[in-house]
PDB file of N, CA and C in Angstrom:
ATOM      1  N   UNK A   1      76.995 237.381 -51.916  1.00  0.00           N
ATOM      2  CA  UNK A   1      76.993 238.763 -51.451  1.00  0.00           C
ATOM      3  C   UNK A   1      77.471 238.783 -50.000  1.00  0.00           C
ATOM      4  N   UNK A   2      78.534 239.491 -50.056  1.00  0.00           N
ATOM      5  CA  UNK A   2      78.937 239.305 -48.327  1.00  0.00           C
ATOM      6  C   UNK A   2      77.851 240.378 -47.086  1.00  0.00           C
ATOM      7  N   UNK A   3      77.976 240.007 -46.168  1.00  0.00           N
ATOM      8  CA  UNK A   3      76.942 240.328 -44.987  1.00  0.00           C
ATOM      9  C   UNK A   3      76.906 242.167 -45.400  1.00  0.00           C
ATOM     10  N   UNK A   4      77.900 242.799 -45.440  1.00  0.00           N
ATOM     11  CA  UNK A   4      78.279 244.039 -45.408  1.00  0.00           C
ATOM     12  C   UNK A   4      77.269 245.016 -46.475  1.00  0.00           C
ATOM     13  N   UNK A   5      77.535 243.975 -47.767  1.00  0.00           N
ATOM     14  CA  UNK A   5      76.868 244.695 -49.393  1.00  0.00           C
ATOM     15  C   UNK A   5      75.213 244.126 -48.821  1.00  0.00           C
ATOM     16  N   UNK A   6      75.036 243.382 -48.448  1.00  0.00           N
ATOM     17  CA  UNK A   6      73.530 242.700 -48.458  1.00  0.00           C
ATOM     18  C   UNK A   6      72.741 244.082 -47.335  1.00  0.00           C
ATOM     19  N   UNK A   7      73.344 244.113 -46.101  1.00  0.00           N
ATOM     20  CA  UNK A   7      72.787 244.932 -44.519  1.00  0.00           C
ATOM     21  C   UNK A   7      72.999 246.251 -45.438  1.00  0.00           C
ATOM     22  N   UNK A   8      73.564 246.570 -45.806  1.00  0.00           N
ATOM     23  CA  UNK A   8      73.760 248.200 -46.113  1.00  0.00           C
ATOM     24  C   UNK A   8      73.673 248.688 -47.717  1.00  0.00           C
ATOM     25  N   UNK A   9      72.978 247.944 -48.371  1.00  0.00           N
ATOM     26  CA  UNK A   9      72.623 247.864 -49.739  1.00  0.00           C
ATOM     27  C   UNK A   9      71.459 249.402 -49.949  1.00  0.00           C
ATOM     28  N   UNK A  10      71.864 250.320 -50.529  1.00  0.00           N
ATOM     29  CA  UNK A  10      71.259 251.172 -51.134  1.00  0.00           C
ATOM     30  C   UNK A  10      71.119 252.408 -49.920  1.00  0.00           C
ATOM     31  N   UNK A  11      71.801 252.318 -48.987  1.00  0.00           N
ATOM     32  CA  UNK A  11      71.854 253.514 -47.843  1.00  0.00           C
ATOM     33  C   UNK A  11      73.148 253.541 -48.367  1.00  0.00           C
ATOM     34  N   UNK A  12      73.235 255.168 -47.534  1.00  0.00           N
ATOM     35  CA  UNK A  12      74.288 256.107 -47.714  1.00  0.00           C
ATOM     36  C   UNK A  12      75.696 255.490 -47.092  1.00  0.00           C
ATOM     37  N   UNK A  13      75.770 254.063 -46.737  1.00  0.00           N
ATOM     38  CA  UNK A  13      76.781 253.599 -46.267  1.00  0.00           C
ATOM     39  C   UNK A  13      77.162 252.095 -47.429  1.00  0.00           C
ATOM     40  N   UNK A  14      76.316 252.125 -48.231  1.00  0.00           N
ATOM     41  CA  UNK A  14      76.365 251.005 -49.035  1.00  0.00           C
ATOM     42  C   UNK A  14      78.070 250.674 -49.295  1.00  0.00           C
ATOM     43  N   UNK A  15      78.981 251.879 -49.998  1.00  0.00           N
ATOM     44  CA  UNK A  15      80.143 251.655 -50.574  1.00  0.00           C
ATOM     45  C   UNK A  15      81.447 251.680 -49.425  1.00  0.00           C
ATOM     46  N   UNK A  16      81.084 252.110 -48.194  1.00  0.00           N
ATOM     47  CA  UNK A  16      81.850 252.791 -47.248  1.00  0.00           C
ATOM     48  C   UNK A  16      83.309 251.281 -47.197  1.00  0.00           C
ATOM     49  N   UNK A  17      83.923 252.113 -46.429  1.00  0.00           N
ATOM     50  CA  UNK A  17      84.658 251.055 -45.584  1.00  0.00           C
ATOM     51  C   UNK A  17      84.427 250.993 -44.659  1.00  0.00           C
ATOM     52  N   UNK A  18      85.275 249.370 -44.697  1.00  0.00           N
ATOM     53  CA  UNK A  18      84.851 249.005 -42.893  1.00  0.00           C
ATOM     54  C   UNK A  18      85.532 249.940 -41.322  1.00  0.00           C
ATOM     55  N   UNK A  19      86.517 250.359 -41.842  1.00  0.00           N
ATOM     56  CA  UNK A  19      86.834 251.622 -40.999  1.00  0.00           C
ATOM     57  C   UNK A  19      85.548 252.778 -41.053  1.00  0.00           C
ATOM     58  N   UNK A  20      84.856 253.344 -41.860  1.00  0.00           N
ATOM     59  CA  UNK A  20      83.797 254.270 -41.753  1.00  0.00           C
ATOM     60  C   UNK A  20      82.661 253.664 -41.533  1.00  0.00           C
ATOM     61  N   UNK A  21      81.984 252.684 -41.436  1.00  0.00           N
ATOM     62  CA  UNK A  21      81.282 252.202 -41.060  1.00  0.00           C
ATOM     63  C   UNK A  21      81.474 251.990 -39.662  1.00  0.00           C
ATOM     64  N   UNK A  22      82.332 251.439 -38.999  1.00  0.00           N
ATOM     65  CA  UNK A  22      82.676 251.121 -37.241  1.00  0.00           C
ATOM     66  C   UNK A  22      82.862 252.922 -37.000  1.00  0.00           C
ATOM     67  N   UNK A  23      83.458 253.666 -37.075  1.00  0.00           N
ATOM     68  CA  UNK A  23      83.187 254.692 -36.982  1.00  0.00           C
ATOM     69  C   UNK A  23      81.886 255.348 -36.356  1.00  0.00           C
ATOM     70  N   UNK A  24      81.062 255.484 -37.495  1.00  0.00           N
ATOM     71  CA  UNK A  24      79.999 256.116 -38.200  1.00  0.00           C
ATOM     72  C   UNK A  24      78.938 255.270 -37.350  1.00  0.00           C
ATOM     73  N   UNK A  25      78.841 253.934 -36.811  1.00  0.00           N
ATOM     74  CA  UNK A  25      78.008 253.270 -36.295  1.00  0.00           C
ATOM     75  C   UNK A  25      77.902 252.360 -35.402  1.00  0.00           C
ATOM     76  N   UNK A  26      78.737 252.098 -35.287  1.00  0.00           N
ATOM     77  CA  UNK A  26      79.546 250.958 -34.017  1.00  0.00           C
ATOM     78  C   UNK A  26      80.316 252.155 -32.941  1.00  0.00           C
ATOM     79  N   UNK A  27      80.795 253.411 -32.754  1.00  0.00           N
ATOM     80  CA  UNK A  27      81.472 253.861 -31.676  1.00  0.00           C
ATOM     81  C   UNK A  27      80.591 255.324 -31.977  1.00  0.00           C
ATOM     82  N   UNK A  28      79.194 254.710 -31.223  1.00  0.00           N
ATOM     83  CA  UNK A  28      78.343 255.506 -30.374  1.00  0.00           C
ATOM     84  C   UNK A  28      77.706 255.379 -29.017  1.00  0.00           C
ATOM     85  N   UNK A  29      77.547 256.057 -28.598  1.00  0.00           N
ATOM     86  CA  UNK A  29      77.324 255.921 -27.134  1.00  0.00           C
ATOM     87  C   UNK A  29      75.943 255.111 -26.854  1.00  0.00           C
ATOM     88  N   UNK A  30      75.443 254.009 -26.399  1.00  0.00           N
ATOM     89  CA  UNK A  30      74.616 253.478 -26.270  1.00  0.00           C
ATOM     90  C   UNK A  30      74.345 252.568 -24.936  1.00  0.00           C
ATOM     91  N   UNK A  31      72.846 252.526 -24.271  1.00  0.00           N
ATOM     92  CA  UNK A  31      72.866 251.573 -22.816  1.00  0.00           C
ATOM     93  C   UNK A  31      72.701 250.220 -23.703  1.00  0.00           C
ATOM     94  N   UNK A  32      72.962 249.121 -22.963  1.00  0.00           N
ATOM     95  CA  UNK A  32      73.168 248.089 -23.539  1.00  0.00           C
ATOM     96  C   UNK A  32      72.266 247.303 -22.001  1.00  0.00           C
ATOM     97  N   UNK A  33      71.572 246.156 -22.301  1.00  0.00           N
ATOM     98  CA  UNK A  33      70.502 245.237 -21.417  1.00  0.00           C
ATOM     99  C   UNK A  33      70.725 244.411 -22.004  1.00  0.00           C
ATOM    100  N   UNK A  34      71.293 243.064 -21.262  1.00  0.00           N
ATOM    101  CA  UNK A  34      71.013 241.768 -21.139  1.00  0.00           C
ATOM    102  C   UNK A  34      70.325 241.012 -20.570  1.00  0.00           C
ATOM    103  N   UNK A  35      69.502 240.335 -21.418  1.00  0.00           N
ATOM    104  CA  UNK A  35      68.390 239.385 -20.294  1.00  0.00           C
ATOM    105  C   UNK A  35      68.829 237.903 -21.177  1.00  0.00           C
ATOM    106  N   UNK A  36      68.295 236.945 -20.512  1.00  0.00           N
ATOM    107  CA  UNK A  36      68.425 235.235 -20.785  1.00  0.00           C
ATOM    108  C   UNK A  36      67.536 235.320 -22.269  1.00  0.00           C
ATOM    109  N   UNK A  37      67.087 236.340 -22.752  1.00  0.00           N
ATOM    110  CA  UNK A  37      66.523 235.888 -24.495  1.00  0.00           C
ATOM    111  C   UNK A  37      66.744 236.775 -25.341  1.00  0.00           C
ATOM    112  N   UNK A  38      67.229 237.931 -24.426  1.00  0.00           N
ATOM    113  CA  UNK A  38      67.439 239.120 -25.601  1.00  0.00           C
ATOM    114  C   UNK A  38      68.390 240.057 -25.310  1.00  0.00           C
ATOM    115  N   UNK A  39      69.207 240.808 -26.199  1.00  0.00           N
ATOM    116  CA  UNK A  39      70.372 241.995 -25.789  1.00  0.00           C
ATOM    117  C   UNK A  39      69.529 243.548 -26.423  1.00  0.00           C
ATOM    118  N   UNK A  40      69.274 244.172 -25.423  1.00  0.00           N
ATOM    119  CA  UNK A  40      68.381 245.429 -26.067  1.00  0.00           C
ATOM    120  C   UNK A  40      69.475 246.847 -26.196  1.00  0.00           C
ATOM    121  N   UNK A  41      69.682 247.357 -26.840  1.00  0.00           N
ATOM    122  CA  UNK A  41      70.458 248.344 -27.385  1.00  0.00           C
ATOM    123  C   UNK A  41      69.701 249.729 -27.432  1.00  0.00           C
ATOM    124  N   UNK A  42      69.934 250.233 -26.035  1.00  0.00           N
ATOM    125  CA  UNK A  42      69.011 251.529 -26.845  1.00  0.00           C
ATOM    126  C   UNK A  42      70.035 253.011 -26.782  1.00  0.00           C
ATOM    127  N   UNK A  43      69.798 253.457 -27.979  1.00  0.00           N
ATOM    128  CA  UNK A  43      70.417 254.940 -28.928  1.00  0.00           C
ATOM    129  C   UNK A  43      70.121 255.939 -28.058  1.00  0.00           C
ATOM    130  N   UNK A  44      70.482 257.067 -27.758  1.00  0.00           N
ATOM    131  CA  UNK A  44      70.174 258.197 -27.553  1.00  0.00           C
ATOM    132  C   UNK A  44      69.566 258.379 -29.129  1.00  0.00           C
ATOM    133  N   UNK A  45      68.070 259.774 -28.568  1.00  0.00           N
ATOM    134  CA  UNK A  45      67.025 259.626 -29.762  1.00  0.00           C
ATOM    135  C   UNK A  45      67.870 260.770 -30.767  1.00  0.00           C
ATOM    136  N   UNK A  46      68.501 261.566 -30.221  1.00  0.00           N
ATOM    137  CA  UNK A  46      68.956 262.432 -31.261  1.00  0.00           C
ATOM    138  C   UNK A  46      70.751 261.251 -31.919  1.00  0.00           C
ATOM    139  N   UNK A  47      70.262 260.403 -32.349  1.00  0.00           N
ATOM    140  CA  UNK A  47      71.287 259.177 -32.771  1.00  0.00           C
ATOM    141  C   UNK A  47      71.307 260.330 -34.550  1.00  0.00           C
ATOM    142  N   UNK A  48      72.144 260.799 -35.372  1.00  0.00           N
ATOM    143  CA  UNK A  48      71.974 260.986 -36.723  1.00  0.00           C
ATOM    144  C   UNK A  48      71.674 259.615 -37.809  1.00  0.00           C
ATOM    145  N   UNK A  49      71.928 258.357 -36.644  1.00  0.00           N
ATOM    146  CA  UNK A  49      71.894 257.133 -38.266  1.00  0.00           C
ATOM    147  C   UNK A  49      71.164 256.064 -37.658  1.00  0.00           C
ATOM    148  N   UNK A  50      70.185 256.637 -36.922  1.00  0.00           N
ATOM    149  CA  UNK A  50      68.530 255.904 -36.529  1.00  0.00           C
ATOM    150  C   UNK A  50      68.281 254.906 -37.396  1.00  0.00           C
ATOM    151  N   UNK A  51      67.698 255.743 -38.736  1.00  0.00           N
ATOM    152  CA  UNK A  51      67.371 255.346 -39.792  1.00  0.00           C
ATOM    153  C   UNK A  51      68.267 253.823 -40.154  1.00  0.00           C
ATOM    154  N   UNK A  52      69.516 254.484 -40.680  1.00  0.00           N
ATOM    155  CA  UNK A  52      70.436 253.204 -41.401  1.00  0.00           C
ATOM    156  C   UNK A  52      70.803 252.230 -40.377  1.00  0.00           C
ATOM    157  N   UNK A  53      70.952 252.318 -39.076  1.00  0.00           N
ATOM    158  CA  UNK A  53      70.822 251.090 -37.913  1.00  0.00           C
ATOM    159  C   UNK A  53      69.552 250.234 -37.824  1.00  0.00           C
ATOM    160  N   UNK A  54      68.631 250.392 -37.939  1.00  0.00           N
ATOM    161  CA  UNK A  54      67.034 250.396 -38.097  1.00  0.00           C
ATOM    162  C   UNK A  54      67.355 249.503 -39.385  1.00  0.00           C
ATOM    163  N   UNK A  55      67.651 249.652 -40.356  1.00  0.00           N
ATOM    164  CA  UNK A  55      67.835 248.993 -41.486  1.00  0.00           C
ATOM    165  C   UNK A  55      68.333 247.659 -41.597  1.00  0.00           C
ATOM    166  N   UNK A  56      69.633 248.129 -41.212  1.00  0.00           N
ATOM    167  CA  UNK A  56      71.050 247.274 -41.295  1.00  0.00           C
ATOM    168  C   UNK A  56      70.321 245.698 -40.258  1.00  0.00           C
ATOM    169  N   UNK A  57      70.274 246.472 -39.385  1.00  0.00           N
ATOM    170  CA  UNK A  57      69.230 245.118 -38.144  1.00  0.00           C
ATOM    171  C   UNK A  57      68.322 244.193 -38.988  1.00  0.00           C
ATOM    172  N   UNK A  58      67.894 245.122 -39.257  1.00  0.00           N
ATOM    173  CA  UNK A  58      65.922 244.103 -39.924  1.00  0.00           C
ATOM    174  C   UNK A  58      66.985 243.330 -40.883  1.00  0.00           C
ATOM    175  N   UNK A  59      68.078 243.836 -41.783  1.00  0.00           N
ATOM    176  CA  UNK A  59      68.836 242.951 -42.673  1.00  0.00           C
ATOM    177  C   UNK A  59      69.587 241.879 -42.056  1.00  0.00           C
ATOM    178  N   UNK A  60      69.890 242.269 -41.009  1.00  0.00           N
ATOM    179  CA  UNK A  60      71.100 240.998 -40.110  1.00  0.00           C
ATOM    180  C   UNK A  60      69.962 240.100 -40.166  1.00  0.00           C
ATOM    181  N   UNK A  61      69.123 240.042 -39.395  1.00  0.00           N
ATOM    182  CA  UNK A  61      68.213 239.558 -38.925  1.00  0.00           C
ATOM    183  C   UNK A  61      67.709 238.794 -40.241  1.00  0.00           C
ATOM    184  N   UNK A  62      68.104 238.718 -41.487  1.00  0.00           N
ATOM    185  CA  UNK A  62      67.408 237.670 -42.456  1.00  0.00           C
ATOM    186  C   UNK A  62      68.696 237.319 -42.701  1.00  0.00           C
ATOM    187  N   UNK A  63      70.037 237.650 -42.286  1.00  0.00           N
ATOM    188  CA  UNK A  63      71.321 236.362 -42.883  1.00  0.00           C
ATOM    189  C   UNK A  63      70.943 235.146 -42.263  1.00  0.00           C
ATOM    190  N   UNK A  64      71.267 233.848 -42.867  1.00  0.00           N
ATOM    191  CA  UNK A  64      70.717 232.360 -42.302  1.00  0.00           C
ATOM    192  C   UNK A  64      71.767 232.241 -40.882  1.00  0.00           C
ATOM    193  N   UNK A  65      71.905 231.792 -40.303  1.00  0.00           N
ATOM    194  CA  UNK A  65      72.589 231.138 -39.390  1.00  0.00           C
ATOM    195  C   UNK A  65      73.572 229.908 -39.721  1.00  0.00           C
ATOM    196  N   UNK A  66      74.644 230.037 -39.700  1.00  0.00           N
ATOM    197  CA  UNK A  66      75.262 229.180 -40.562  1.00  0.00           C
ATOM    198  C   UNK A  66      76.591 228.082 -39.339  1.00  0.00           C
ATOM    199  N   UNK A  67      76.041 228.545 -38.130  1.00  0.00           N
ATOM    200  CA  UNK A  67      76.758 228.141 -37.293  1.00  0.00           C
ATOM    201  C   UNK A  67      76.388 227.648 -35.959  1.00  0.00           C
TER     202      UNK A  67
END
């Protein structure tokens, strides 16, 4: 199952393309923090795809590390 079908499996972005997806979720306005253990990303709260980012994460976050 590639990274894409696994992170976005059964949300409203499940079938999308990868053009509507970078779109739709990748070119939003967001502050971005770097520290030596962590990169913190935070949304403006009126974000419409809270929810399916919230998701997609907790899913990255169980692909193995393969590198």
């Amino acid at each position: 199952m590639l990274p894409r079908q696994h992170c976005l499996k059964k949300i409203s972005l499940a079938k999308a393309t990868v053009g509507r997806i970078r779109l739709n979720l990748l070119k939003l306005g967001a502050r971005i923090k770097i520290s030596c253990r962590r990169i913190i990303i935070a949304i403006a709260g009126a974000c419409p795809y809270q929810d399916i980012l919230s998701i997609a994460n907790k899913r990255i976050k169980t692909i193995p590390n393969t590198g």
